[in-house]
Protein backbone atom coordinates (compact mmCIF):
# COMPACT_ATOMS: atom_id res chain seq x y z
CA UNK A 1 75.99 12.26 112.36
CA UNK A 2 77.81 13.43 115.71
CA UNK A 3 74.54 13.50 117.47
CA UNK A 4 73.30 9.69 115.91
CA UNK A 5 76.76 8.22 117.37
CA UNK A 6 76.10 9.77 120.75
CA UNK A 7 72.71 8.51 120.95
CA UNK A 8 73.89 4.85 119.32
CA UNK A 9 77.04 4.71 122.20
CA UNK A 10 74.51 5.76 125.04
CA UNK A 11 71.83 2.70 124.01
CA UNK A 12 74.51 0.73 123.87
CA UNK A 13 75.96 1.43 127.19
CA UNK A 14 72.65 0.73 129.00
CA UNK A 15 72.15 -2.57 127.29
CA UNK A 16 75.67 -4.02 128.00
CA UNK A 17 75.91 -2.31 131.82
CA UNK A 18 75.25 -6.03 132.77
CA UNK A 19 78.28 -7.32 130.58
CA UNK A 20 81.96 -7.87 131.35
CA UNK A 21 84.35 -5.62 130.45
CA UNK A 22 86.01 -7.34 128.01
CA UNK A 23 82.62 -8.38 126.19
CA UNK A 24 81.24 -4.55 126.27
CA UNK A 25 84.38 -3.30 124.66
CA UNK A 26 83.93 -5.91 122.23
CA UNK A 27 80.16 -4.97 121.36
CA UNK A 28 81.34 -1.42 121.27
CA UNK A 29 83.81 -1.66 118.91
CA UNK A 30 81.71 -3.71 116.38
CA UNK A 31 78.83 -0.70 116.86
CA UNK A 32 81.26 1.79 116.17
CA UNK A 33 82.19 0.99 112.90
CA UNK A 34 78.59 1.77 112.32
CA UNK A 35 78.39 4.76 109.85
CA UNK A 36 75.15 6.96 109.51
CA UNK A 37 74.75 7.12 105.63
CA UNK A 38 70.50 6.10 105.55
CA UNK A 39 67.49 5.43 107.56
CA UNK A 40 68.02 2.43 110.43
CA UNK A 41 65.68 0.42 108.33
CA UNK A 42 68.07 -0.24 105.20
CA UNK A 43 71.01 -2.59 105.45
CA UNK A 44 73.30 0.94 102.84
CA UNK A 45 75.69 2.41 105.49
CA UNK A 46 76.48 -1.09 106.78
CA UNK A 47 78.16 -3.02 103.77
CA UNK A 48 81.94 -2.49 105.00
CA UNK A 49 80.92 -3.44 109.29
CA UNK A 50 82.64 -6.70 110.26
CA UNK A 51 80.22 -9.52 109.63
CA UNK A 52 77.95 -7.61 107.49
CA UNK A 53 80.45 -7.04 104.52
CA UNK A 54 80.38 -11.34 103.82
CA UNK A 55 77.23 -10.51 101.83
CA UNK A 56 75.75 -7.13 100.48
CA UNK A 57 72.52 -7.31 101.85
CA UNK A 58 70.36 -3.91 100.70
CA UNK A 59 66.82 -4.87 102.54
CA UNK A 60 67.80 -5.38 105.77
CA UNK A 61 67.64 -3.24 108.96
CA UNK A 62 71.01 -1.30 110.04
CA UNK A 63 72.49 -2.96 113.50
CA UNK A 64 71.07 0.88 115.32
CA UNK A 65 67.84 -0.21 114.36
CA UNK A 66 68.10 -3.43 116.43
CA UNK A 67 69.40 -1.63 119.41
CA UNK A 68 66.72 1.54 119.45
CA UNK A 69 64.02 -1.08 119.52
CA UNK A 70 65.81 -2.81 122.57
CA UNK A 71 66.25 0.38 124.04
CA UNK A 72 62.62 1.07 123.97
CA UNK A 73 61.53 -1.69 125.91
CA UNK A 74 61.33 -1.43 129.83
CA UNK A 75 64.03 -4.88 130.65
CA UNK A 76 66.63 -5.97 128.51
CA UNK A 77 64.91 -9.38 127.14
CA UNK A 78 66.76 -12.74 128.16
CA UNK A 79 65.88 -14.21 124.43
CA UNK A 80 64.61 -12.49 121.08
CA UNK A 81 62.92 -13.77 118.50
CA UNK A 82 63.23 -12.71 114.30
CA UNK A 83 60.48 -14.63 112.19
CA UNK A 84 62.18 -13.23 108.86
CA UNK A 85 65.84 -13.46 109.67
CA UNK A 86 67.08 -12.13 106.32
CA UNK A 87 70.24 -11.33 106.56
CA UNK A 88 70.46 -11.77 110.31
CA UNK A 89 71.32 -8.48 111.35
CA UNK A 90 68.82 -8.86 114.68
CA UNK A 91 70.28 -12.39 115.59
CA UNK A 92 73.64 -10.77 115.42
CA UNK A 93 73.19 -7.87 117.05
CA UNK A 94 71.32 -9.58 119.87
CA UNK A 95 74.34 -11.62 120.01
CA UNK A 96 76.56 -9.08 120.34
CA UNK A 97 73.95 -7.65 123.57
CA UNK A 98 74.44 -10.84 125.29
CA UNK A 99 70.72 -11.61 124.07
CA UNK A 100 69.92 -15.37 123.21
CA UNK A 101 68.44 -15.14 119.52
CA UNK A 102 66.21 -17.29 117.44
CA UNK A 103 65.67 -16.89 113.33
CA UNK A 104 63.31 -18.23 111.07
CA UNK A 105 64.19 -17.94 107.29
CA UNK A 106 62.70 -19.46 104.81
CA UNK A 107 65.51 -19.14 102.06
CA UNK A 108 68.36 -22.01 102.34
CA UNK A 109 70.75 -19.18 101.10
CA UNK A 110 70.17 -16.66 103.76
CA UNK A 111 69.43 -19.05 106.12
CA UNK A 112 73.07 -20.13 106.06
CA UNK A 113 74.03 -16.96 105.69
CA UNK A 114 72.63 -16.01 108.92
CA UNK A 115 74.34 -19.51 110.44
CA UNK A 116 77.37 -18.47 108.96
CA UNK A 117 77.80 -15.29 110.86
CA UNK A 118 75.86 -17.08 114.42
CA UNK A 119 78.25 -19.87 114.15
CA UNK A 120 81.69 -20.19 116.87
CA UNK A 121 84.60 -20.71 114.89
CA UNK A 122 88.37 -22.06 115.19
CA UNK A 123 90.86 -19.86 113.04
CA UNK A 124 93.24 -22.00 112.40
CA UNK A 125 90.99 -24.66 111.12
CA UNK A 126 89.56 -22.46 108.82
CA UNK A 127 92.59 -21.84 107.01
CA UNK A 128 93.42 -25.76 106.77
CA UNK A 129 89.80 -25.78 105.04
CA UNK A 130 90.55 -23.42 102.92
CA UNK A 131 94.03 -25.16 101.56
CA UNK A 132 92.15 -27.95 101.33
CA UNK A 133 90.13 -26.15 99.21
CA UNK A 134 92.44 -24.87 96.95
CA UNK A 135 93.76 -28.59 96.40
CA UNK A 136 91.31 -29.75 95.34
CA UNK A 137 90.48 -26.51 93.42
CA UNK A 138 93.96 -27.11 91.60
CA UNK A 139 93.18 -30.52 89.94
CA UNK A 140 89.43 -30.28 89.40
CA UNK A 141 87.24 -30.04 86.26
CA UNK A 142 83.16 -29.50 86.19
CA UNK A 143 80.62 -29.70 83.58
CA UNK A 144 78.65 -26.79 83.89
CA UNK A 145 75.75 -27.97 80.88
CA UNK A 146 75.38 -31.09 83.48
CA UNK A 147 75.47 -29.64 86.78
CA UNK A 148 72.89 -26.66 86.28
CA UNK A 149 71.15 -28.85 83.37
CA UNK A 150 67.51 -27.63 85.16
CA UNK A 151 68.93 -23.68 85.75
CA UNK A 152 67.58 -20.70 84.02
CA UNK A 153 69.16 -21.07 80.06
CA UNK A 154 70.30 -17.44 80.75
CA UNK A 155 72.58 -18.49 83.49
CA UNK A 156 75.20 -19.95 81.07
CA UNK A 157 76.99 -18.80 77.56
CA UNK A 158 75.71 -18.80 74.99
CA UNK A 159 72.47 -18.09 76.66
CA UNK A 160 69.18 -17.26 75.36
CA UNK A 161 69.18 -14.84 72.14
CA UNK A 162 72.76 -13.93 73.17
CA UNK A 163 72.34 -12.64 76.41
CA UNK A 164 73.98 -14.83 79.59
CA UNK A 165 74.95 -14.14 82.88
CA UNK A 166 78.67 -16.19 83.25
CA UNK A 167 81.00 -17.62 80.16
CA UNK A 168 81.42 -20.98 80.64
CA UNK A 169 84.74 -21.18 82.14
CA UNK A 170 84.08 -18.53 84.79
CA UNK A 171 80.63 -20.93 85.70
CA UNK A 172 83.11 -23.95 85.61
CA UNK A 173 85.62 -22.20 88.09
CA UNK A 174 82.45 -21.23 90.39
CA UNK A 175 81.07 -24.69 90.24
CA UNK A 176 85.09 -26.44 90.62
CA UNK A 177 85.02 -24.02 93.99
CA UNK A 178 81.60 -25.27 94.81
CA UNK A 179 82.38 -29.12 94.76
CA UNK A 180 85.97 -28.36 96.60
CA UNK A 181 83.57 -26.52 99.63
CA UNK A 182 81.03 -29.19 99.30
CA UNK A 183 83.99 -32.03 100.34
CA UNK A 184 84.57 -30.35 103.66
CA UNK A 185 84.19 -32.80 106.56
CA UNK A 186 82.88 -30.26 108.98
CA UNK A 187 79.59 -28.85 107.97
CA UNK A 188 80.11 -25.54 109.46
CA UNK A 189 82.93 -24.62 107.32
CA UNK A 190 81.72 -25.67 104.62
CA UNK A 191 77.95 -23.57 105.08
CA UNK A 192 80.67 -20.56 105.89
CA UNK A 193 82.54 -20.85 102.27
CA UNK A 194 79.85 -21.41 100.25
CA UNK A 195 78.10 -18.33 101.29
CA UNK A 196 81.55 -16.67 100.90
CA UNK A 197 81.73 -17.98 96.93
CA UNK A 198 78.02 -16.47 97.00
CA UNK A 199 79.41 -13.33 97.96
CA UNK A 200 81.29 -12.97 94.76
CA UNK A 201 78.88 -14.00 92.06
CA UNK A 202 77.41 -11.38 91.64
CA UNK A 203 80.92 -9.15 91.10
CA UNK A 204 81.59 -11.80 88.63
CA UNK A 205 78.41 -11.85 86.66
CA UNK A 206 76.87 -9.85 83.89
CA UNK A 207 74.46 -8.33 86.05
CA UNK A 208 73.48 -6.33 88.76
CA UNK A 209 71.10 -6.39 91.84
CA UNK A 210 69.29 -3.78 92.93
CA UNK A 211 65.99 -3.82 95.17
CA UNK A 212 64.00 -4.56 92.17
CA UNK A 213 65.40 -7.59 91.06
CA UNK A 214 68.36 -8.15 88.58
CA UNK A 215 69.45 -6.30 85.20
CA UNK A 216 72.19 -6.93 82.86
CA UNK A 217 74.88 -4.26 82.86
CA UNK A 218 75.94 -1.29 80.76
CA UNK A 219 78.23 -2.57 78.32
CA UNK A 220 78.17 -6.64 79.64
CA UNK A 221 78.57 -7.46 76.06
CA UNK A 222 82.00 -5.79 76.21
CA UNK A 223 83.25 -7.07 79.81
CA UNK A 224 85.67 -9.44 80.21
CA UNK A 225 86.03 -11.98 83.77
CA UNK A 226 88.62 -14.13 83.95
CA UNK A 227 87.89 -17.18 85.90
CA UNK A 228 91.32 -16.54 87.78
CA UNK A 229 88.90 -13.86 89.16
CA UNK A 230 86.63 -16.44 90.82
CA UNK A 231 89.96 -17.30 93.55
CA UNK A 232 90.61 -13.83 93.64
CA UNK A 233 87.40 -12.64 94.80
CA UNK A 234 87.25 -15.98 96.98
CA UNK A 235 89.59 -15.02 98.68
CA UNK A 236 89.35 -11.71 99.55
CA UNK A 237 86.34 -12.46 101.14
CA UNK A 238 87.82 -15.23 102.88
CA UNK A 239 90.53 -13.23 104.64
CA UNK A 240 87.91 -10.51 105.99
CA UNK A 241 85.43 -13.07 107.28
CA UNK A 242 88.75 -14.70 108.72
CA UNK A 243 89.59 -11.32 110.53
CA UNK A 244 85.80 -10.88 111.57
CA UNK A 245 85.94 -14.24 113.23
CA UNK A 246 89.26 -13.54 114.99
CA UNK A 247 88.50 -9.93 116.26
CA UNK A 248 84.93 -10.25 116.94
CA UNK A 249 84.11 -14.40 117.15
CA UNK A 250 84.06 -14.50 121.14
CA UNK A 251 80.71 -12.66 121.84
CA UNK A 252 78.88 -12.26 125.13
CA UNK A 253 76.25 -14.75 123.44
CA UNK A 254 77.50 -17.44 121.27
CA UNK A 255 74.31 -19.61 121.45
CA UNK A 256 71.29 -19.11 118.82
CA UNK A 257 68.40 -20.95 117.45
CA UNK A 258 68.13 -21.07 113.38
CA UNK A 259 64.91 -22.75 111.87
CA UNK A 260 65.02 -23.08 108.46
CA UNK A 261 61.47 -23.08 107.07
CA UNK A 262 58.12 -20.96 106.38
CA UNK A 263 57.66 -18.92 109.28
CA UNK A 264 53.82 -19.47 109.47
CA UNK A 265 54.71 -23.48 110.23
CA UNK A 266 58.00 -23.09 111.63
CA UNK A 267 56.84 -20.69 114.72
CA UNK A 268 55.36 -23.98 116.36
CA UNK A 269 58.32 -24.99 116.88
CA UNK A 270 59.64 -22.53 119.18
CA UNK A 271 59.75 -21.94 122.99
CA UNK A 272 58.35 -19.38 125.22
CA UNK A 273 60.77 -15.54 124.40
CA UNK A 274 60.49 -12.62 125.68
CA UNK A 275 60.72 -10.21 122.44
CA UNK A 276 60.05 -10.30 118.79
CA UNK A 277 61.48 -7.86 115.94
CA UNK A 278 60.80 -8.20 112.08
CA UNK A 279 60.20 -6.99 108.75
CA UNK A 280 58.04 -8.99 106.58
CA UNK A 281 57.77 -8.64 103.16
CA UNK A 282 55.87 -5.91 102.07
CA UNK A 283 52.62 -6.64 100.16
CA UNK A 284 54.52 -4.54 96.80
CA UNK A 285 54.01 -8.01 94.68
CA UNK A 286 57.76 -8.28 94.25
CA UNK A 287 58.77 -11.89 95.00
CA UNK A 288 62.15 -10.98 96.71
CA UNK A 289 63.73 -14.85 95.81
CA UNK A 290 64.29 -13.25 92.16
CA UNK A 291 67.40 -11.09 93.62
CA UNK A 292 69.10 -14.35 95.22
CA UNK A 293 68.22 -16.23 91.70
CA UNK A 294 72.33 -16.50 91.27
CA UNK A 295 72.81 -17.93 94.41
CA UNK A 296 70.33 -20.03 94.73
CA UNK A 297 71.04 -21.84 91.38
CA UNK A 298 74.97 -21.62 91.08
CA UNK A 299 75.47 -22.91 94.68
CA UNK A 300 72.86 -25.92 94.26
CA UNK A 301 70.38 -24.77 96.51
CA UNK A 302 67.89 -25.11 93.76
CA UNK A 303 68.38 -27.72 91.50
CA UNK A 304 64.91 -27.92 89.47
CA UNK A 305 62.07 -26.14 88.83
CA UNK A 306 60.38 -27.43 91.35
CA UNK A 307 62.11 -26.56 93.86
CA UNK A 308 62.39 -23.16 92.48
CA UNK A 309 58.24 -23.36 92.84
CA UNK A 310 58.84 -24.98 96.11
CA UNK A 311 60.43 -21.86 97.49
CA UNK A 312 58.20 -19.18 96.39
CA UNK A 313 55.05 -20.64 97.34
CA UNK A 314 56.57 -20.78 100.90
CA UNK A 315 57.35 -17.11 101.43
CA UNK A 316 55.07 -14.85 102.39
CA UNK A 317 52.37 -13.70 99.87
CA UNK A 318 53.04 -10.78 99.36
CA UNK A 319 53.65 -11.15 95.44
CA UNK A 320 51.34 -12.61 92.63
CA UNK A 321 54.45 -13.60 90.41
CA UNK A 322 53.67 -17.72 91.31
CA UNK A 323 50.29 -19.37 91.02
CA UNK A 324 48.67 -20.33 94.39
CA UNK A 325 45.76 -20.13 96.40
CA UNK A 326 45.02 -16.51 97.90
CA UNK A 327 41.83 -18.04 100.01
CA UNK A 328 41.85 -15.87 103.12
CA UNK A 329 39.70 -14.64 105.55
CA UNK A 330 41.73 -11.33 107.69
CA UNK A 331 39.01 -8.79 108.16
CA UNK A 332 39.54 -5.68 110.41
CA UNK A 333 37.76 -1.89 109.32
CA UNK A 334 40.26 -0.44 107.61
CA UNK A 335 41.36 -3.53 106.03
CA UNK A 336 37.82 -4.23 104.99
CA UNK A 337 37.10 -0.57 103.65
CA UNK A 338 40.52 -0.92 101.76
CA UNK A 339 39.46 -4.10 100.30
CA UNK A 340 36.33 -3.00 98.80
CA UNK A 341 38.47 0.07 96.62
CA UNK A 342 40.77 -2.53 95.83
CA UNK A 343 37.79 -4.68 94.32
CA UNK A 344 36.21 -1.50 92.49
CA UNK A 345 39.34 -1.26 90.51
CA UNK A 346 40.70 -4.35 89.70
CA UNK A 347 39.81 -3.72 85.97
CA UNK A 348 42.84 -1.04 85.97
CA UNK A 349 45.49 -3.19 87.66
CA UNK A 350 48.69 -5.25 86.12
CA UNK A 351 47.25 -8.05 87.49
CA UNK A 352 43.42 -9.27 88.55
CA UNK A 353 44.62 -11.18 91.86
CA UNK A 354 46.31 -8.00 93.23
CA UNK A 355 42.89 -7.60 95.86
CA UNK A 356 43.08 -10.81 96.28
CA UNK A 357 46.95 -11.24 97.00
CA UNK A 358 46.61 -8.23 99.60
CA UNK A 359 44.25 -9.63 101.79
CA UNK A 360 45.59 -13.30 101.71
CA UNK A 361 48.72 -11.00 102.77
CA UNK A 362 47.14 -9.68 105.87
CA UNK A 363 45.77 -13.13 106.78
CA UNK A 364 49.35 -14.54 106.20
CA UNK A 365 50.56 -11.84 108.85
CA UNK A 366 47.71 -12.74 111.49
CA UNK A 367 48.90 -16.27 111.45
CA UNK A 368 52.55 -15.34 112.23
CA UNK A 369 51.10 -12.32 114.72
CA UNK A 370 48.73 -15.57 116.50
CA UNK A 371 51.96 -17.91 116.85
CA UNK A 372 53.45 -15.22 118.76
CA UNK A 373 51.24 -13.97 120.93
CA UNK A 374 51.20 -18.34 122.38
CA UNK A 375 55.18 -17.60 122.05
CA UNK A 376 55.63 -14.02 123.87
CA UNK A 377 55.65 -13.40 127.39
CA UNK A 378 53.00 -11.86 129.11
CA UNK A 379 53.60 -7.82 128.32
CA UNK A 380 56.20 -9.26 126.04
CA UNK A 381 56.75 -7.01 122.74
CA UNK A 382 56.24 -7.50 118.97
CA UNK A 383 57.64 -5.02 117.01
CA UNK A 384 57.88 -4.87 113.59
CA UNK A 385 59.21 -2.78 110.53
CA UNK A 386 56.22 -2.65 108.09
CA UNK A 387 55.83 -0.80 104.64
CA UNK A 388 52.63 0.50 102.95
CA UNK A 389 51.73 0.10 99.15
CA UNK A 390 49.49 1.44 96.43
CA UNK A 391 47.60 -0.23 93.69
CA UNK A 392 44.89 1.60 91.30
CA UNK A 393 45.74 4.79 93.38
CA UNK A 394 44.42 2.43 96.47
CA UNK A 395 46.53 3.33 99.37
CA UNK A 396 47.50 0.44 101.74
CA UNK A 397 48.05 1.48 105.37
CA UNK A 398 49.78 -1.63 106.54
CA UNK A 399 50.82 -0.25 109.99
CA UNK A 400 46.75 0.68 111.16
CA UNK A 401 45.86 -2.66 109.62
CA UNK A 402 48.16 -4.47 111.79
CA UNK A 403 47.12 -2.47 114.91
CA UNK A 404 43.76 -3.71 114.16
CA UNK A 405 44.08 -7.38 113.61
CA UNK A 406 47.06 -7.38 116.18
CA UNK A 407 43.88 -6.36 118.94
CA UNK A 408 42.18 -8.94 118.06
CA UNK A 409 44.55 -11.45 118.85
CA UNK A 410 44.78 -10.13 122.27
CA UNK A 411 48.03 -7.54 121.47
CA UNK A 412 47.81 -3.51 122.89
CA UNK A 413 49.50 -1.07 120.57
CA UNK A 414 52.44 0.71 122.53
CA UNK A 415 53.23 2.84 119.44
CA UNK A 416 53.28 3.34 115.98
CA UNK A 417 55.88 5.76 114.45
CA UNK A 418 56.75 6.23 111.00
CA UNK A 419 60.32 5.63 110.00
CA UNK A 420 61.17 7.12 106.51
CA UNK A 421 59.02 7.68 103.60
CA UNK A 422 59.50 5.25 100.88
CA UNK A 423 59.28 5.78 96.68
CA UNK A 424 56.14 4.11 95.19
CA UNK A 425 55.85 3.00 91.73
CA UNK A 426 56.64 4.85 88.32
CA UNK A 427 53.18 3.91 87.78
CA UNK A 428 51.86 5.65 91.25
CA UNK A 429 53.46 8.01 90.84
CA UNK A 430 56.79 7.55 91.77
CA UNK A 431 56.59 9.87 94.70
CA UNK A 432 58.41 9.64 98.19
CA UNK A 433 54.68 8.89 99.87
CA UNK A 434 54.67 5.32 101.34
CA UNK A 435 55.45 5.05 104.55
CA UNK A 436 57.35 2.89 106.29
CA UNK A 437 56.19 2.46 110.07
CA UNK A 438 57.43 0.87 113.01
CA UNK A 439 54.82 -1.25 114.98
CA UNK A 440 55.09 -1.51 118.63
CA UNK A 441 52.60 -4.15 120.09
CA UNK A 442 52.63 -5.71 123.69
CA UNK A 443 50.63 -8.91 124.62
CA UNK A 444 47.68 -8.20 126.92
């Protein structure tokens, strides 16, 4: 752990060199609350680091991953670019580097999640928001029944066959707390509180979240949540966003470019940067809007099924949970050879489009890998945080795949080192034997 921290503080120190004093303390002292509990490519030993802790966030890289990949590149890049901002962790962290960043997410939760923590705030104004909040808080009443009349039937007691995720007056607490944030005249504050309620509904709930999707708890049937709980927990995560904001609000890059969108569309929207690092989805068919299902619904980002549809047909397709069109025409030699056992054994798989999903994965990948190669630099860097899967016993080597249809774009591979090994499926196996590989590509 000694040895990681050492390593960690001397990256650190050659990226801000360039910085003011007062601006490389700063960075610093945000890094070092870093702890070393798991890999660089999982968001575990960074739940409690200011700005982090507003939402747990499990698949997302660790802030050290975000500066080893800067410190492997020969020039500290001006501007950096994350098509998959998840939780924002690389937007931050560039932030934090004096880097300019720009995020593309295609879920409205996470994307203002990511705003939320990008965002330049005034303290003091804050707190008059959030009296104003608990105002109107104080003399409010929802319907629940009306307001989520298009959610999931399981979101609300009495549920579906006696199983729910919130009684009814802990939903109409949530949903009182909702309105009040929705009311705020300044936008920002109000995109900062709502993710802050979205922070605690999961504490309050019936379930829990784990990278798999959702699952109801041991003993729900026996817990009790007060809706008093709902402030509680609201507030608590109000005060240590407040103190994140106050401590660590002035960094040596306050400036940042969100787009909001499907990041095989929304890449023609951006300028000329100098540096690009992601993790897609990984072609595992698990549709990764299921985990943010509470948020998402309780918080009115979804309203109706349609938009629910709306959502997952935009992300990545990586998963064969939604119907849509898996036309695609990625070919490389590896992919190709992979696709063929794929085909041969179809017959055995949980679901016929599997072959079909996997390749219309690859092509997905080639159109975001195409937008940025018009977007980098010339010698500019992609790198990206890939993970392999398995289907029928078919291995998928995601990382040589890339490589491949990466040179055909007109990219050079500058490495390709695994990162940690990765559990596959009961039904694999359920083996530590997927790798997870960092791809390091520069434009020729």
């Amino acid at each position: 752990m000694n040895i990681l921290l050492e390593e960690l503080n001397t990256n650190i120190s050659a990226l801000t060199s360039s910085l003011a004093t007062a601006p490389r303390s700063l960075a610093r002292e945000w890094f070092a609350r870093h702890d070393f509990l798991g890999p660089a490519s999982t968001n575990q030993d960074t739940h409690n680091l200011p700005f982090q802790r507003w939402y747990r966030f499990k698949e997302a890289f660790a802030p050290r991953a975000v500066i080893d990949a800067f410190s492997k590149l020969e020039t500290v890049p001006r501007t950096c670019i994350d098509p998959f901002g998840g939780s924002g962790t690389t937007a931050l962290t560039a932030q934090f580097l004096g880097i300019r960043p720009t995020t593309v997410e295609v879920n409205p939760f996470l994307a203002d999640l990511i705003e939320a923590k990008l965002q330049s705030y005034n303290s003091q104004s804050l707190l008059a928001s959030y009296n104003q909040i608990l105002d109107v808080v104080s003399c409010s009443t929802t319907e629940p029944s009306t307001i989520l009349a298009n959610a999931p039937r399981t979101l609300i007691a009495p549920g579906v066959n006696g199983r729910w995720i919130y009684s009814a007056a802990v939903a109409e607490r949530i949903l009182a707390y909702r309105t009040a944030i929705e009311a705020l005249n300044d936008p920002s504050h109000a995109r900062l509180f709502k993710v802050l309620l979205g922070s605690t509904l999961v504490e309050l709930s019936n379930v829990i979240i784990s990278g798999k999707g959702r699952r109801y708890r041991a003993g729900w049937e026996r817990r009790i949540v007060h809706p008093s709980q709902v402030g509680r927990a609201l507030q608590t995560a109000f005060l240590n966003a407040l103190e994140d904001v106050v401590r660590f609000g002035d960094r040596p890059c306050r400036d940042y470019s969100l787009l909001r969108g499907d990041a095989r569309t929304a890449l023609n929207e951006v300028t000329e940067v100098d540096f690009a690092l992601f993790s897609p989805p990984y072609p595992n068919s698990f549709d990764y809007t299921d985990i943010y299902n509470l948020e998402l619904w309780m918080l009115g980002y979804l309203k109706t099924a349609d938009d629910n549809r709306r959502l997952r047909t935009a992300t990545l397709r990586s998963h064969v949970q939604v119907k849509r069109s898996f036309d695609a025409v990625a070919s490389s030699p590896i992919l190709d050879r992979t696709m063929a056992h794929l085909s041969a054994r179809r017959g055995e798989m949980w679901n016929k489009n599997i072959p079909d999903m996997v390749r219309a994965y690859f092509d997905d990948l080639v159109a975001i890998l195409t937008a940025l190669h018009g977007k980098i630099t010339i010698g500019g860097s992609v790198m990206m945080v890939v993970g392999d899967s398995r289907y029928a016993g078919v291995s998928i080597d995601v990382g040589k795949i890339l490589v491949e249809l990466g040179g055909e774009i007109g990219f050079k591979l500058a490495d390709l080192s695994s990162m940690r090994s990765m559990r596959s499926s009961a039904q694999q196996g359920g083996t530590y034997d997927l790798d997870e590989t960092l791809v390091h590509l520069i434009k020729r």
